[in-house]
Each structure stands twice: as C-alpha cells, then as structure tokens.
Protein backbone atom coordinates (compact mmCIF):
# COMPACT_ATOMS: atom_id res chain seq x y z
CA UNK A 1 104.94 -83.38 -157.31
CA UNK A 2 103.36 -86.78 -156.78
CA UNK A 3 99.48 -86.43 -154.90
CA UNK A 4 98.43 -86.79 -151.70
CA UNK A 5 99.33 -91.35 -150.81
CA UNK A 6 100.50 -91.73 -154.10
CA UNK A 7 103.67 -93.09 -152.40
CA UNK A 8 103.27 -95.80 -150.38
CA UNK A 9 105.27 -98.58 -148.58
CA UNK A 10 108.28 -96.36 -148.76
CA UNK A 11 111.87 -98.77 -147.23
CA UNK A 12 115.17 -98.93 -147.69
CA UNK A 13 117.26 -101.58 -148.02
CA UNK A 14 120.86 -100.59 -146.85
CA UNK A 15 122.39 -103.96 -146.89
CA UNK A 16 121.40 -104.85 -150.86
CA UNK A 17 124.47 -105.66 -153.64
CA UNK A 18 122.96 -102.55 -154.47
CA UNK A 19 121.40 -99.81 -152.13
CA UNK A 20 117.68 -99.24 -153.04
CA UNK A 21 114.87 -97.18 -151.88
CA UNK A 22 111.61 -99.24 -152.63
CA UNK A 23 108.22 -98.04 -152.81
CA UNK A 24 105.31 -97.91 -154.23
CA UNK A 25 103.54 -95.29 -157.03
CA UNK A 26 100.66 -95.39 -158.06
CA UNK A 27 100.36 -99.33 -157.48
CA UNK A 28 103.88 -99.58 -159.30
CA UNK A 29 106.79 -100.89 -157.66
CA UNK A 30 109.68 -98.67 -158.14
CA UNK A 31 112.93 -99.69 -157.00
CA UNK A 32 115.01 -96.03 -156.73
CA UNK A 33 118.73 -96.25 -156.94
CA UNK A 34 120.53 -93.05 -155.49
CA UNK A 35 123.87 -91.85 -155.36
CA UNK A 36 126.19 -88.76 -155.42
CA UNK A 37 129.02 -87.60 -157.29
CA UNK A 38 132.32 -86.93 -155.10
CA UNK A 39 133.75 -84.85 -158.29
CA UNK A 40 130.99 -82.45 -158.30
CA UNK A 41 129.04 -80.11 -156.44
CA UNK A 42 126.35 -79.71 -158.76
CA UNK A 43 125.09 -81.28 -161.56
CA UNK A 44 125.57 -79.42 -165.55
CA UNK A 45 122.44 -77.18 -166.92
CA UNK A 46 123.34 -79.19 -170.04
CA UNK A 47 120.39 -80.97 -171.03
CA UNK A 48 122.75 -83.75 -172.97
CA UNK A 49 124.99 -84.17 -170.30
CA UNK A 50 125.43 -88.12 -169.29
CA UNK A 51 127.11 -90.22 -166.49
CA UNK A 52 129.58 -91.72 -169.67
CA UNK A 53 132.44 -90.57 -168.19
CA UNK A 54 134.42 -92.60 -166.17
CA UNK A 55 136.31 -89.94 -164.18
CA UNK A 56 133.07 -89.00 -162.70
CA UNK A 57 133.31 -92.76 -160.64
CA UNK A 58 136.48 -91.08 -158.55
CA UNK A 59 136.04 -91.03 -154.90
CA UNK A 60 132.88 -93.38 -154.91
CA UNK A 61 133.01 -96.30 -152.24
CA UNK A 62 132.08 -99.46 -154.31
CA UNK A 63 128.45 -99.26 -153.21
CA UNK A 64 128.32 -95.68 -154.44
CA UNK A 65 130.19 -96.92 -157.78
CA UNK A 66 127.27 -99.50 -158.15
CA UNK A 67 124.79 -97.27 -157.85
CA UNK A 68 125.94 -95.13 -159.95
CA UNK A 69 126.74 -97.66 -162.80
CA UNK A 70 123.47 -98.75 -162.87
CA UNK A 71 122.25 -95.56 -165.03
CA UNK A 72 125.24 -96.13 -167.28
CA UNK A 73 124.93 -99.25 -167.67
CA UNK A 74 121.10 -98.72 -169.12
CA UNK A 75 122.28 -95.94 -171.55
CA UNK A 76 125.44 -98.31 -172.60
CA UNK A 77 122.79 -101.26 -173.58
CA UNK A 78 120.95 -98.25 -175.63
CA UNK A 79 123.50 -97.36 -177.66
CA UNK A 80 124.92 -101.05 -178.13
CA UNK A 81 121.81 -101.88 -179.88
CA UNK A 82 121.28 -101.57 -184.05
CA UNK A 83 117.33 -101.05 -183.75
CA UNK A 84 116.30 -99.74 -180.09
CA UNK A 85 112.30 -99.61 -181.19
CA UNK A 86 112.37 -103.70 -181.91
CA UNK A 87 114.70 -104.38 -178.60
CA UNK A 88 112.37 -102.16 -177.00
CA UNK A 89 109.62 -104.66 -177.86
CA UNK A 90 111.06 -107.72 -177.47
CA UNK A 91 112.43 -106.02 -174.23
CA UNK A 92 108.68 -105.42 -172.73
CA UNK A 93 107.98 -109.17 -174.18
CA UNK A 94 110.51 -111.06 -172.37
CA UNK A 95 109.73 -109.03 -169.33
CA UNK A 96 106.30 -110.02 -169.52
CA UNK A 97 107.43 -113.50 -169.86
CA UNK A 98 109.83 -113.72 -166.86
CA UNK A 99 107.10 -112.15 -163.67
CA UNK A 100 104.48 -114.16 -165.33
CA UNK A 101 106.42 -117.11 -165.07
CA UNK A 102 107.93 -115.87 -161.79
CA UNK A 103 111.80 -116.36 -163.04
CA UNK A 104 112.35 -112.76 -162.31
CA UNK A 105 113.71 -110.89 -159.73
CA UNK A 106 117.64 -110.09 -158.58
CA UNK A 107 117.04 -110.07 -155.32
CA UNK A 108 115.86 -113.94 -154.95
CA UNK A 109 118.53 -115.46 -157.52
CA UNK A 110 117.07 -114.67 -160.44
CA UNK A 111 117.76 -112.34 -163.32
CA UNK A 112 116.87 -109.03 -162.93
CA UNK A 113 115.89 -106.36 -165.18
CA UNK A 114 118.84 -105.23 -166.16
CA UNK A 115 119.80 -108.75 -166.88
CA UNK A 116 117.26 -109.64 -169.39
CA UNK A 117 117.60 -106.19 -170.91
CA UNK A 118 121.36 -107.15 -172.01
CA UNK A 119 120.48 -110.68 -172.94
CA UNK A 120 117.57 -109.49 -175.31
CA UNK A 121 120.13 -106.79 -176.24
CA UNK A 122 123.10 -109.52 -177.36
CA UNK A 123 120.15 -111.33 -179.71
CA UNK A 124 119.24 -108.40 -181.18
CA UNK A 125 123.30 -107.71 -181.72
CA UNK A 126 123.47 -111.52 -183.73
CA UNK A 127 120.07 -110.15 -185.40
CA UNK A 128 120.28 -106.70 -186.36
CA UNK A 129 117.76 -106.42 -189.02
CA UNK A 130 115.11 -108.68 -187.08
CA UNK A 131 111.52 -108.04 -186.17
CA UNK A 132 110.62 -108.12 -182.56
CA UNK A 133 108.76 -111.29 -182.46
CA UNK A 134 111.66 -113.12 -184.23
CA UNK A 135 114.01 -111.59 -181.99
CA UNK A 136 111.62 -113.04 -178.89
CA UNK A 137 111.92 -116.56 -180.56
CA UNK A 138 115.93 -116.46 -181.45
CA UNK A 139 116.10 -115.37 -177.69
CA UNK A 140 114.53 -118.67 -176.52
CA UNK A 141 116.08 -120.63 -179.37
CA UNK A 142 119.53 -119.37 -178.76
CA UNK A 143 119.72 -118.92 -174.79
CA UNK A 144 118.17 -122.69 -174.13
CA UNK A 145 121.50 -123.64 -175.94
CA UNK A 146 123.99 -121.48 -173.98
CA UNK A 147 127.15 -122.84 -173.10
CA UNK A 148 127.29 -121.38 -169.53
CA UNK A 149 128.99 -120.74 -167.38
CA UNK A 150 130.50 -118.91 -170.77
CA UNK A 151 129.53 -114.83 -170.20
CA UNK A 152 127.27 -112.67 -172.40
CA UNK A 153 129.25 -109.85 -173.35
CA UNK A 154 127.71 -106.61 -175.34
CA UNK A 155 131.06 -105.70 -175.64
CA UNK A 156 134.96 -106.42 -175.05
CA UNK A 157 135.68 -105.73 -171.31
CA UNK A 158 137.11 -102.15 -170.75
CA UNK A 159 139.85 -101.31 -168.62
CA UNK A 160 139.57 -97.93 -166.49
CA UNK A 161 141.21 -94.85 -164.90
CA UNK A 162 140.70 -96.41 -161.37
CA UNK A 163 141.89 -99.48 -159.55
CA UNK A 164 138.26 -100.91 -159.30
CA UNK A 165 137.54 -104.35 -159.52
CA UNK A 166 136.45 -105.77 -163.06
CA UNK A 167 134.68 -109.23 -163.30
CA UNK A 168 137.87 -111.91 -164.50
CA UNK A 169 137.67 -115.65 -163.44
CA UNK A 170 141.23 -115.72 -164.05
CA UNK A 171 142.38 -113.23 -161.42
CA UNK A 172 139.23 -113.52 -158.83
CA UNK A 173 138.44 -117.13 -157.66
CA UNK A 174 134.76 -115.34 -157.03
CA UNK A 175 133.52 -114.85 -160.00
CA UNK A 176 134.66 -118.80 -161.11
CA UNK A 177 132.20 -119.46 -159.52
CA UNK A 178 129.02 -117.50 -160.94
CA UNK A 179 126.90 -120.33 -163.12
CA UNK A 180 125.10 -118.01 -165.71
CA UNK A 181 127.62 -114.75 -165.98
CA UNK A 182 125.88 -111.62 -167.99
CA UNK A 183 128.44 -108.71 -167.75
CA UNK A 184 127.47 -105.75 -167.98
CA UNK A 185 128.83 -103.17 -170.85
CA UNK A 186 129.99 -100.26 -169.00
CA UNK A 187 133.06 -99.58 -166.71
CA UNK A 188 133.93 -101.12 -164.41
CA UNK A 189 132.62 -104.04 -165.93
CA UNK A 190 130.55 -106.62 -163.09
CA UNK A 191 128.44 -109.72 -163.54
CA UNK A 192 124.57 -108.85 -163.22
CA UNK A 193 123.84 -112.53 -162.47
CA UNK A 194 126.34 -113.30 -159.64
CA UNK A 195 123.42 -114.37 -157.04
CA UNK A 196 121.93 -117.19 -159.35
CA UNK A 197 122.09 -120.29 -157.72
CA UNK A 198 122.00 -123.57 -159.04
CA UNK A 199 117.90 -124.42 -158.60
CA UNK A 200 117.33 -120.80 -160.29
CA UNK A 201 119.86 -122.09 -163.15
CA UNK A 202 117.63 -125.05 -163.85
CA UNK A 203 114.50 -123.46 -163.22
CA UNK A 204 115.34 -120.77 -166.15
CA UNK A 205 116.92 -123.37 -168.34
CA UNK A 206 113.41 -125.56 -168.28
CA UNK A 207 110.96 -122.64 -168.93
CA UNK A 208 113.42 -121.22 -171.85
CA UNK A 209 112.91 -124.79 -173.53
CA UNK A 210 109.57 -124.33 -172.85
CA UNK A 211 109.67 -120.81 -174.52
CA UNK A 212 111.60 -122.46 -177.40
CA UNK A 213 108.57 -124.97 -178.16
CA UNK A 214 106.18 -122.81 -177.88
CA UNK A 215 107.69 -119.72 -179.81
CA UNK A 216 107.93 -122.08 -182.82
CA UNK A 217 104.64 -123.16 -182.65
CA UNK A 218 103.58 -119.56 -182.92
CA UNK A 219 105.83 -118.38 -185.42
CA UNK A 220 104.35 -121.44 -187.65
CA UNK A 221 101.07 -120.26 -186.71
CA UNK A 222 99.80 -122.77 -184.49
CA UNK A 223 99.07 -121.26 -181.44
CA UNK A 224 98.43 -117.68 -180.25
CA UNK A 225 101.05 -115.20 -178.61
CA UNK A 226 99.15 -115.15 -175.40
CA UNK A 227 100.33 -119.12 -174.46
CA UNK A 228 103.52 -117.96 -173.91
CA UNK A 229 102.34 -115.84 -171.09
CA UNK A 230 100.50 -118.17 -169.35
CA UNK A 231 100.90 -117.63 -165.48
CA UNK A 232 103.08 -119.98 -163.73
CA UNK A 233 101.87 -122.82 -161.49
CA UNK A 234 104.40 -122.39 -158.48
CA UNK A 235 101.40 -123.35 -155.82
CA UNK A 236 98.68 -124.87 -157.41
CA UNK A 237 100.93 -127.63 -159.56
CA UNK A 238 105.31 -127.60 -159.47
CA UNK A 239 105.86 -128.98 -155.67
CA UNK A 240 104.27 -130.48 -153.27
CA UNK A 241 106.45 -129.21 -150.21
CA UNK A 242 107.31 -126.03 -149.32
CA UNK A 243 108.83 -124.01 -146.55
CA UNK A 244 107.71 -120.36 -145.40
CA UNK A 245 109.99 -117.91 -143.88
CA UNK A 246 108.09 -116.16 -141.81
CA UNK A 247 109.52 -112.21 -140.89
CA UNK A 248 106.90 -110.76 -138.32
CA UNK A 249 107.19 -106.92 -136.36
CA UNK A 250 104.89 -105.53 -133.85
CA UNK A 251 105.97 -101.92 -135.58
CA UNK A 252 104.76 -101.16 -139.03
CA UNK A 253 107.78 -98.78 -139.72
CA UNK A 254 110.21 -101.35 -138.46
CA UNK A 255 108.96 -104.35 -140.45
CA UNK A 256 109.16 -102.41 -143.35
CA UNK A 257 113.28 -102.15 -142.73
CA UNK A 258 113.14 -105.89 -140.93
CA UNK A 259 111.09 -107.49 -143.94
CA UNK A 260 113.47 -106.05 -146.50
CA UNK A 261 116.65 -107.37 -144.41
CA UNK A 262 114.94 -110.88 -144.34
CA UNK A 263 114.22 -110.91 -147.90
CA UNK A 264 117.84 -109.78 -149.25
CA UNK A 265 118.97 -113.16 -147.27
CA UNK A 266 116.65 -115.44 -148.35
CA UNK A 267 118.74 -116.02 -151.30
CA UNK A 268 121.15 -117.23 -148.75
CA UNK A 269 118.92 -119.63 -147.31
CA UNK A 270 118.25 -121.57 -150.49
CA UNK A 271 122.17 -122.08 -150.73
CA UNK A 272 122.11 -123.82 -147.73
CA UNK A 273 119.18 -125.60 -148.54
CA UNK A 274 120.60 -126.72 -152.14
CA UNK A 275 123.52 -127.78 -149.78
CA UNK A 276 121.40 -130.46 -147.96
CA UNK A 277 122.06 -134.02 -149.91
CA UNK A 278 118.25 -134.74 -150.19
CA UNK A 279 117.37 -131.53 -152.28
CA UNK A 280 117.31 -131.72 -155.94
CA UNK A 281 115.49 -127.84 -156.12
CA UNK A 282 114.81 -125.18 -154.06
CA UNK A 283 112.94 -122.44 -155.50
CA UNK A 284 112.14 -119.18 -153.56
CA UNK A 285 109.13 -117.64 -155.34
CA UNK A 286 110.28 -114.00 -157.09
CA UNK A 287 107.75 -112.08 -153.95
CA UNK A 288 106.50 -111.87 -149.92
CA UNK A 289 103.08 -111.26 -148.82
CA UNK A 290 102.30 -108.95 -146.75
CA UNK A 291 99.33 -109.64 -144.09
CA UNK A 292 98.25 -107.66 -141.12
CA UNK A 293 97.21 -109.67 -137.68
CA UNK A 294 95.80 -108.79 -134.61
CA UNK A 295 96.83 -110.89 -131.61
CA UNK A 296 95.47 -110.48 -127.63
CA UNK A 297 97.53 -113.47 -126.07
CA UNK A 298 100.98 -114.71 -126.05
CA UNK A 299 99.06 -117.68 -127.32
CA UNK A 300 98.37 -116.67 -130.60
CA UNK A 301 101.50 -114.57 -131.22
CA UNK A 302 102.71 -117.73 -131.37
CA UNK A 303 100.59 -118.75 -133.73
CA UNK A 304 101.34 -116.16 -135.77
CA UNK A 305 104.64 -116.79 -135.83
CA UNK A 306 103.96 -120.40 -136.97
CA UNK A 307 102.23 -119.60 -139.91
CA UNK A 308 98.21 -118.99 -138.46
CA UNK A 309 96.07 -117.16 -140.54
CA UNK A 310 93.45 -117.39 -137.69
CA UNK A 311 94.32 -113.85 -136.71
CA UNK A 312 94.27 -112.12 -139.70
CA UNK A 313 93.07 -108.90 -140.41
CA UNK A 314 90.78 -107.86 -143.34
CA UNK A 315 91.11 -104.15 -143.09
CA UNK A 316 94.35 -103.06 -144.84
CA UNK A 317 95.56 -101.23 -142.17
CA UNK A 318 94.43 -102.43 -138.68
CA UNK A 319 92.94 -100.21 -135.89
CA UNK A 320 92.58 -101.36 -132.36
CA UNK A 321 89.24 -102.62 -131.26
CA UNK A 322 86.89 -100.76 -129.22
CA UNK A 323 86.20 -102.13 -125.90
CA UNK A 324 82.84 -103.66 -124.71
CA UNK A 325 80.01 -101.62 -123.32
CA UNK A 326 79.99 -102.17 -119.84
CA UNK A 327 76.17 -102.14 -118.43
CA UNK A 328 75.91 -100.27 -115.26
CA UNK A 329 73.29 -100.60 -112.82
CA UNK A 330 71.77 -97.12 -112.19
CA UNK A 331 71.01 -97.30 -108.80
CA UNK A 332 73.44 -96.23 -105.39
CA UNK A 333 74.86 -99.08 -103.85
CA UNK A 334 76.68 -99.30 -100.41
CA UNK A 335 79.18 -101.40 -98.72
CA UNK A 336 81.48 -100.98 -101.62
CA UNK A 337 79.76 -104.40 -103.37
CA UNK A 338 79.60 -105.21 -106.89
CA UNK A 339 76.86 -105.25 -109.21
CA UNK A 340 77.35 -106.82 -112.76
CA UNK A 341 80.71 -106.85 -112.24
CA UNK A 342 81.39 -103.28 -111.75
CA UNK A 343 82.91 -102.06 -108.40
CA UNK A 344 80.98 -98.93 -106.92
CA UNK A 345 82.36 -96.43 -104.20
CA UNK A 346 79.85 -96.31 -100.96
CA UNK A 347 77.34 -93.93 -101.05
CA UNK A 348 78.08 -92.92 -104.91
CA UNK A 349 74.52 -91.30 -106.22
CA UNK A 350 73.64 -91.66 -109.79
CA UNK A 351 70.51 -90.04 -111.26
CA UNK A 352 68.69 -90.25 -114.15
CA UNK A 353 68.05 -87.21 -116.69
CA UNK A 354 66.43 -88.07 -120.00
CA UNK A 355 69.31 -90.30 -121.51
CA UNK A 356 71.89 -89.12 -119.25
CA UNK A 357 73.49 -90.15 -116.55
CA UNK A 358 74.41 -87.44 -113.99
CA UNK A 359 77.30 -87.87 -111.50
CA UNK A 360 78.03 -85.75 -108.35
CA UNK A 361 81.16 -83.94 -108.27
CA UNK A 362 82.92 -86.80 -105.80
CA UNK A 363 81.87 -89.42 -107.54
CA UNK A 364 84.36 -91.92 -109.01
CA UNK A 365 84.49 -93.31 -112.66
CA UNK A 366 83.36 -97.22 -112.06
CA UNK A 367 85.69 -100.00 -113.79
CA UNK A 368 84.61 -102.41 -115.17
CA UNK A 369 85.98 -105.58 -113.84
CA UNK A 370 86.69 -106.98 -117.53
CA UNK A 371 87.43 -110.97 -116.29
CA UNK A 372 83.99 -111.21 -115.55
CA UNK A 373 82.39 -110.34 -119.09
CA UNK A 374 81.82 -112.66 -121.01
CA UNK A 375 83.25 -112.67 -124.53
CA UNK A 376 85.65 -110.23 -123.64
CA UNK A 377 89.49 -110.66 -125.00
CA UNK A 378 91.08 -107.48 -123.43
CA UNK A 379 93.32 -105.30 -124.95
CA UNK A 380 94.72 -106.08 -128.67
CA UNK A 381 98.10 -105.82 -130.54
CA UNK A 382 98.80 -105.18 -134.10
CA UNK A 383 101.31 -107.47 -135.84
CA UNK A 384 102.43 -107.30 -139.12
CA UNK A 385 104.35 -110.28 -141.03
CA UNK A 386 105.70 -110.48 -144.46
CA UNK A 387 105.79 -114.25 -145.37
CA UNK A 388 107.90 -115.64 -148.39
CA UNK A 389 108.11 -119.01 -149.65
CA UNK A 390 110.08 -121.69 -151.18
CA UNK A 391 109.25 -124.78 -153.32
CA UNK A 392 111.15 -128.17 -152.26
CA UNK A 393 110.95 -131.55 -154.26
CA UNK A 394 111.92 -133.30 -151.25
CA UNK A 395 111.33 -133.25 -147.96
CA UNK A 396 114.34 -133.32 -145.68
CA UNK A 397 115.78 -132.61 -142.11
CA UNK A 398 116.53 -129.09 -142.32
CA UNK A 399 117.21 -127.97 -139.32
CA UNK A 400 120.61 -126.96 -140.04
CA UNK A 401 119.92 -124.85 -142.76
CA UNK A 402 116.65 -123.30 -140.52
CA UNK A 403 119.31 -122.41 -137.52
CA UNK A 404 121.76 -121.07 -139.47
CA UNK A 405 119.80 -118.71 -141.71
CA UNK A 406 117.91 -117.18 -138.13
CA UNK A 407 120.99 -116.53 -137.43
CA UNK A 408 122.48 -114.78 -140.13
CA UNK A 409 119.00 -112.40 -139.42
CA UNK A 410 119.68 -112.48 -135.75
CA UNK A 411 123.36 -111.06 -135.86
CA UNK A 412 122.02 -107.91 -137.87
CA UNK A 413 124.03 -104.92 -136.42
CA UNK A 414 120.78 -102.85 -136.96
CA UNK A 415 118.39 -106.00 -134.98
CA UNK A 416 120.56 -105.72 -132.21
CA UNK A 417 120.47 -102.03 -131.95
CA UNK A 418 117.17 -101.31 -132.35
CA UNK A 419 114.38 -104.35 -133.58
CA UNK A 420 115.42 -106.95 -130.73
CA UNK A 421 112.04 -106.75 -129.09
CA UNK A 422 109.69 -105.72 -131.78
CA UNK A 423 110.86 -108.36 -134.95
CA UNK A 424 110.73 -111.91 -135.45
CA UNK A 425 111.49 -114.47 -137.95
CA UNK A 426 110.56 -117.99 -138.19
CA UNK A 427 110.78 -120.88 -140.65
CA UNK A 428 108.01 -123.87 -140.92
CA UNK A 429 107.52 -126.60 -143.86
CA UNK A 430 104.37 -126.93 -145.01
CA UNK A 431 102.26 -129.08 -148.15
CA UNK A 432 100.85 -128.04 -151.43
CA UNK A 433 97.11 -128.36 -149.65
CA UNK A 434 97.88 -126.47 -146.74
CA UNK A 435 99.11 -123.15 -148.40
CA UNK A 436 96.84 -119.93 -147.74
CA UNK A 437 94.15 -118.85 -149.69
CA UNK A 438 95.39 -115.54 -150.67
CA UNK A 439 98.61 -116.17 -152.32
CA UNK A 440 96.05 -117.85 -155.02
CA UNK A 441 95.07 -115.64 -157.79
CA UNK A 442 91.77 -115.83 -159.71
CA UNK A 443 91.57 -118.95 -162.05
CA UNK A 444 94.49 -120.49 -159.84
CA UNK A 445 93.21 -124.02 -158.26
CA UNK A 446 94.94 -124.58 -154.62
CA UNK A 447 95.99 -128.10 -154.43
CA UNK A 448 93.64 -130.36 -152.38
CA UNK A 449 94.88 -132.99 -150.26
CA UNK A 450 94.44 -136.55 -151.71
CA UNK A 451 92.06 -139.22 -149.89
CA UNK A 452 93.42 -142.83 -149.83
CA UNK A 453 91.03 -145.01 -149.52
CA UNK A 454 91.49 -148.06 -147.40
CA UNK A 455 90.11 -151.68 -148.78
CA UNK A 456 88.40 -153.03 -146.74
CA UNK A 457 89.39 -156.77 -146.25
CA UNK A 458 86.40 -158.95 -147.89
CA UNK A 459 86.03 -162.31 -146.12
CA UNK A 460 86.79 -165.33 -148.15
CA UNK A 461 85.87 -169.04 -147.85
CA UNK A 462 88.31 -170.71 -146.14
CA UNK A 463 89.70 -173.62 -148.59
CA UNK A 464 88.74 -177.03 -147.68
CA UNK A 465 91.25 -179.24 -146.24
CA UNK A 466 91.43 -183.06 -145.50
CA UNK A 467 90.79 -181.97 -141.76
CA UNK A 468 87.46 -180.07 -142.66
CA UNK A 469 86.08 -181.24 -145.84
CA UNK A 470 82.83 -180.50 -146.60
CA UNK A 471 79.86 -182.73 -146.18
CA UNK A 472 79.35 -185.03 -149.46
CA UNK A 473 75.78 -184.73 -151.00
CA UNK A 474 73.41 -187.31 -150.65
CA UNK A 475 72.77 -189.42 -154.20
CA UNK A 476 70.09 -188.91 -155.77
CA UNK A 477 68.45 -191.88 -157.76
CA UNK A 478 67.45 -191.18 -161.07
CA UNK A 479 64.38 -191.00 -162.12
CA UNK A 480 63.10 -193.24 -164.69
CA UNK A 481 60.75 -192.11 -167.58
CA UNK A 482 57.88 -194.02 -168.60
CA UNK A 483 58.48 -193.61 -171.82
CA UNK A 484 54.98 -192.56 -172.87
C-alpha cells in the first residue's frame, strides 16, 4: 500500500481518446489506464497469463477496447524488438530528449509515449545488432527524412475476430487526414499520432534536424551527450507572442475535473488557431500551471480571470485569513452609541479580571462594525486556476477562434450539470516580457522588453540663401614686412 499523501492530485479525465486516471506518486506523474474484461469474471492465477488474445476484446465499447489495447500494445513493441536492453536505452534517451525539449505529450498534439516507444522500436528493427547510442543517432538521422504522411508500421496490419475499426486511409476519409501516422502493432490496429497538428508536425521536424546535427557531432566526438538535452527555450527565446488559456474554479475538487476538460481541448483550440490566415505556428507548450489565489472583491476575480498574479498565493494550499482584532473599549456605555466602531447594548457591564474580560450573563457579543477599520478587506475566497499557454509567431485577430473554443468548454454536459457557477475559462494574448515569473526555471532568462530610443532632433544651420546671406567679412589689408 502506498503511505500516508503519497497520492496526490488524484482526476479523471472521462472525455480523453483514452480514459485516464491522473495523479501524482511520489512527485511522479502517473497516467493510470483502467478497464474490464466483459469475457471474464476474474482474472487467471497464471502468473504468464497476457492480454494477447484477441477474443478477450469481445463486448468492450471502443473506449473500453482502447484502454485495454494500450497494455498490449506495450508487450507487442517488446516482443517486436531483436535487442530489448539497447531499445530500452535508446527508449529512456529519446524520452529524455522529447520533455526536455517539450515535443512530448499526446494530449497537446504531440507524440506520446507510446509513440516514441514504437518509433525507437522500428530503428532498432532496420538496426538489429546496433548499440544504443547509434540507434539514438539513426533515429534522428532516419526520422528527419521521413516521407510522411507514409505510416510507421512494426508490423503488417492484422485483421481480427471482431468488426472493430482498423486504421486504412483507403476505406476511412479520417485517417487521410492524420500528417505523421505511427500505427500501433497490436489488434485492432489505430494510429497513436492522430491528434498531431500541423505546427506540432513542424515543430518535431525542426528539433529532429537539430538532433541529427548534433548526434553526429557527438558520435565524431565533438561535443558531449549532455547538448542534446539541453532544455528548450519556449519562453525565454522561440516567440514573442503568446496566448494563455486561462481555466479557473472556486472548488479545488472541481477544477481538478474542469482543468483536465480544458486541457483535453486545447488541442482543439490550436486547430482553429492554425486556421486563422495570419498564423504560420501555434504551439501549445506540452503542460498547465497550477497557482492558488485568494480574491475578496468581484474586482479582482476579475483579475484573476485576466491573467493577475497580484492575488496569488504562496502557501501551496490556501487557508482563509483570520480576521482583524477588533479593540474594544472596556468601559459600559449607554444610549446604545458607538465607541471605536463597535456597537454596545445600553447598560452592558464589562469588568476587568487580570487579563480577562468578564461578561454578565445578558450581555451581548459586540460586532465589530468592519467598514470602519481601517485596512480591513472582509471576508476572502479561494480560487484556484490552471493556466496553459501557447506560442504564436504572429499576432492576429482571434476572436473567432477565442469564442468558439469557450464554447466548446461551455457546452460540457458535465459544466452544465454541475460546474456552471463555480468554473471559468478565459483566453488573453500576452508578450514574451510580460509572462510570469514562475513558469521560468533556474538558469532560464525571461525576456525583457526592448527600449527604443527616440533621437532627438539636433538643430542644424539653416543653409544660406540669396534672401539671407550672411554678412561678408570686412578686408583686411595686409601687412607689410620690413624686411629686416
């Protein structure tokens, strides 16, 4: 069993390709797939026994069959491969390539894990006797090259004992249109890469040529393996406009379900965006952050909402503040009047003992008349937001592309039930310079805004005319040496 808040940030995401349960362990991100299996009522004592069969996928719905095919798919790529120690490597390698260069992640349009796992698998196929660094090389090498929209295939694609759907431009219009199709190896056979859009497409195909160069730099020698994981530069250098989808909830439980919603659509959102005639890329970065605000006017939940870190809170999880001390005089005051701001019942007594003040049995608890103190904000409200963003090389009238994706959140079935009054989204552009502080890592230099300066007009001579010439000079008679 896992220990005490070893588990934390615990969602689901219903509405996902494919059904997960995320969470944290231990500070790792797990992604947990679950499903059953309508043939059986419980699983085999068999220690060897394996999801390989494909009369175990009968009576699965096609999210259930996805889920599902996800284990078999992993165990297909193992046994597909001639060496599994060196993919293995090169495996971990090219992971650690793709989050440090932040080209990974299914859920945003780019490759997945799953995805690089078969197309490190299909080089080690054409290289069977390779080491793992070569492999990591040939994969750059070979994949910057790729004929797309041509598939990566482990294997020939497998017909079935069921009438499920199997990935084939020729029958399904769909799937003609997926630009970098990696199918996967077990039945029925799908594309893994069906979400990449065409800014992802480009954005992999320029770091792989980047990986190429460098890779054969350091196979020669001539630089060190730790270049190629150099951290991206998707703030501090590639663009100099950005937009920020903003998904805010009053509820910590419910923006846990409404940020996941929001971020399986922002995929959806750079479509549109790739749509608009004056966008050459738009690049959603592979992650949200997660900040916690606290907000005492309708004022600055707007703020909030618009992207104002002015609010935020540094504790991780906030608590409400504690209200003021209010001073009370300690002496009995009639007519009902008020002293420093604090109403008193007629004829209330209030002694002194020691440090403690003693009340008589009728007397009323005084409130404090809060208006009147000063510094006071009144009661507080918690707000959590989850904020992801998106690189732009242009910067356009979006407003289409803004009003349609709130709402494609909007029309949720589940937002309508049950988050109308407790989740928001929003959408704002924003510059290079004006991105927050803490999406910056250490060694990461935020973009500062540059100053133009203005010359200042010098005067100048005006040029003489025939109108205003000036004066001539007076001749001067020579002077005549005497010659001594």
């Amino acid at each position: 069993m896992a220990p005490p808040n070893a588990i934390t940030d615990l969602s689901v995401v219903v509405d996902a390709f494919v059904p997960i349960i995320k969470f944290e362990f231990s500070g790792i991100s797990i992604d947990l797939i679950f499903s059953r299996i309508a043939t059986m009522k419980q699983l085999p004592a068999d220690p060897n026994w394996n999801l390989s069969d494909s009369n175990l996928l009968r009576g699965l719905d096609e999210k259930e069959l996805r889920s599902v095919n996800g284990t078999r798919v992993t165990d297909e790529i193992i046994s597909l491969v001639p060496e599994q120690n060196v993919f293995r490597t090169a495996l971990r390698a090219i992971k650690l390539w793709a989050q440090r260069r932040a080209i990974y992640g299914n859920i945003v349009g780019f490759p997945g894990g799953v995805a690089w796992a078969m197309l490190v698998a299909r080089v080690c196929q054409l290289y069977p006797r390779a080491t793992a660094s070569v492999v990591v090389n040939k994969f750059f090498c070979i994949l910057m090259k790729w004929p797309w929209p041509q598939p990566v295939l482990l294997k020939a694609i497998e017909d079935g004992p069921l009438q499920a759907r199997i990935w084939n431009p020729k029958i399904y219009p769909g799937d003609r249109y997926h630009l970098m199709p990696i199918i996967t190896p077990a039945y029925p056979s799908m594309c893994a890469t069906f979400n990449i859009t065409k800014s992802s497409k480009d954005v992999i195909g320029r770091e792989l040529v980047k990986a190429a160069d460098l890779t054969n730099l350091i196979m020669v020698g001539k630089l060190p393996w730790k270049d190629l994981f150099q951290k991206h530069t998707f703030f501090t250098k590639d663009f100099k406009y950005y937009i920020q989808v903003i998904a805010a909830s009053k509820d910590k439980e419910s923006h846990k379900l409404w940020s996941g919603f929001v971020e399986s659509k922002v995929r959806l959102l750079v479509q549109g965006l790739e749509r608009h005639e004056s966008i050459a890329v738009a690049r959603p970065f592979i992650k949200g952050y997660d900040r916690s605000h606290r907000y005492y006017d309708d004022s600055q939940f707007n703020q909030i909402l618009e992207g104002s870190l002015a609010n935020l809170c540094q504790d991780k999880d906030p608590q409400p503040e504690a209200k003021p001390e209010v001073p009370v005089k300690e002496e009995p005051v009639s007519n009902g009047t008020h002293t420093n701001g604090i109403a008193v019942k007629d004829e209330v007594a209030i002694k002194q003992e020691g440090h403690a003040r003693i009340k008589s049995e009728d007397c009323v608890d005084p409130q404090p008349l809060t208006e009147n103190i000063p510094g006071f904000k009144g009661p507080s409200s918690d707000m959590y937001t989850t904020t992801f963003y998106i690189g732009l090389e242009l910067r356009p009238d979006l407003s289409f592309q803004v009003n349609d994706f709130k709402w494609l959140c909007y029309d949720w079935a589940k937002y309508k039930e049950d988050l109308t009054e407790l989740c928001f989204v929003n959408i704002k552009d924003l510059r290079s310079f004006a991105l927050p502080d803490d999406i910056f890592g250490p060694g990461e230099t935020k973009p500062v805004k540059r100053l133009v300066k203005k010359k200042v007009p010098v005067d100048r001579k005006r040029p003489a005319n025939e109108d205003n010439q000036a004066p001539a000079k007076r001749h001067q008679p020579a002077t005549v040496g005497s010659g001594v």
